[in-house]
Protein backbone atom coordinates (compact mmCIF):
# COMPACT_ATOMS: atom_id res chain seq x y z
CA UNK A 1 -136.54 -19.68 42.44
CA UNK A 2 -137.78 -18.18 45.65
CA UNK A 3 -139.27 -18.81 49.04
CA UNK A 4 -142.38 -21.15 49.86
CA UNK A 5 -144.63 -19.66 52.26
CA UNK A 6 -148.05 -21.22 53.42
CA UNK A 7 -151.29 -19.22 53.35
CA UNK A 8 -153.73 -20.61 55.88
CA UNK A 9 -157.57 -19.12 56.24
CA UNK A 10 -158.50 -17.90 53.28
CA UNK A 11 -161.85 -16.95 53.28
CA UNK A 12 -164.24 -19.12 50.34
CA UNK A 13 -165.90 -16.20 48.73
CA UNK A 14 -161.65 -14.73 48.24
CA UNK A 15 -160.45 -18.35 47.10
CA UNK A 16 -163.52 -18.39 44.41
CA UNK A 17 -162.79 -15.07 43.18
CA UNK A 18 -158.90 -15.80 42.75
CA UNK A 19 -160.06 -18.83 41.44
CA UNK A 20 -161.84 -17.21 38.75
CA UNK A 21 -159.06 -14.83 37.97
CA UNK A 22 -156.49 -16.87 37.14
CA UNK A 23 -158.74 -18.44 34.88
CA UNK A 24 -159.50 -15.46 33.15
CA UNK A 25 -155.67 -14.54 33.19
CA UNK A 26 -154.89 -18.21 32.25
CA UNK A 27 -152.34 -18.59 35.18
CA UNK A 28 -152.37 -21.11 37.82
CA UNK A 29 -153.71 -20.15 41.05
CA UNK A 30 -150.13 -19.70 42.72
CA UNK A 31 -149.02 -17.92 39.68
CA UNK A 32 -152.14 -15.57 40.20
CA UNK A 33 -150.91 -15.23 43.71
CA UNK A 34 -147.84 -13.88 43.21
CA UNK A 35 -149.12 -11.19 40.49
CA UNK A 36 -151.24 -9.82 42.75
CA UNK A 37 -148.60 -9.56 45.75
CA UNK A 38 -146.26 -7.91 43.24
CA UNK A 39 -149.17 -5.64 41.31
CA UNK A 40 -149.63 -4.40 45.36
CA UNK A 41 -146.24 -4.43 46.55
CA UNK A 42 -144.01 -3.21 43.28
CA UNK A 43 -146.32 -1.24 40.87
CA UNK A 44 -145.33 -0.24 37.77
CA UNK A 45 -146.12 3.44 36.50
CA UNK A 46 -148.25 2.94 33.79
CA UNK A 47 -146.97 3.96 30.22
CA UNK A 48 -149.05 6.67 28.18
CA UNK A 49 -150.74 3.98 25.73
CA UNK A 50 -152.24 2.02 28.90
CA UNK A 51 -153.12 5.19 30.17
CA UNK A 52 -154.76 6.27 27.38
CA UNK A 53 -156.08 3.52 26.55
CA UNK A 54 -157.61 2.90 30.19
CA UNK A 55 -159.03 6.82 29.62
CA UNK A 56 -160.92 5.81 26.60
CA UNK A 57 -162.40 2.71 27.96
CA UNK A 58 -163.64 4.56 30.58
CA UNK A 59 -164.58 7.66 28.01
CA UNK A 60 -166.90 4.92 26.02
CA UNK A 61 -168.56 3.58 28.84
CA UNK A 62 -170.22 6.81 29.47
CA UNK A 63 -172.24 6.26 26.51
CA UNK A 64 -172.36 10.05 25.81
CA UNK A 65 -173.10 11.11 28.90
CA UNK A 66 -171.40 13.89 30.14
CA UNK A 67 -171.14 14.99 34.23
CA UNK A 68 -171.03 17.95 35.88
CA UNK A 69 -169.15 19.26 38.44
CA UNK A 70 -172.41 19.80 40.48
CA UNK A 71 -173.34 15.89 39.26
CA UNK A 72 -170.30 15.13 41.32
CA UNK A 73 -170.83 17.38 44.21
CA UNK A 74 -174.54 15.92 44.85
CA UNK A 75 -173.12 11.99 44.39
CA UNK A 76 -170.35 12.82 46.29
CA UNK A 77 -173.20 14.61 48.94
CA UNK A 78 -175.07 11.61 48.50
CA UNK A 79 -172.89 8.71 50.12
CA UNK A 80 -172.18 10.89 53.27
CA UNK A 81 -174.05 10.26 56.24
């Protein structure tokens, strides 16, 4: 099965938003839990599909936009003090 461990202190505003993803993922909160420890600890490489299909989602949500290399330099410019 495995080992029980005890998490103590979680902050509210991380126990609503884990909350809310293992809804969405239609796990239970422990099971949720455990995903995430293993999605940080052991990840997978991706295959090409979920790569690709990852690129595209991202692609489409550009809605036609296209960026520069300069568009990138000046954001990038931007967010430094």
């Amino acid at each position: 099965m495995g080992t029980n461990i005890t998490v103590k202190g979680i902050p509210d505003e991380v126990y609503r938003r884990l909350k809310a993803a293992a809804t969405a993922n239609h796990r239970s909160i422990n099971s949720e839990i455990i995903s995430r420890i293993e999605e940080g600890l052991m990840p997978r490489k991706a295959s090409a599909r979920k790569l690709l299909e990852r690129v595209r989602r991202l692609h489409e949500s550009f809605d036609g936009r296209t960026f520069e290399l300069s568009d990138l330099d000046a954001a990038r410019r931007e967010g430094r003090p």
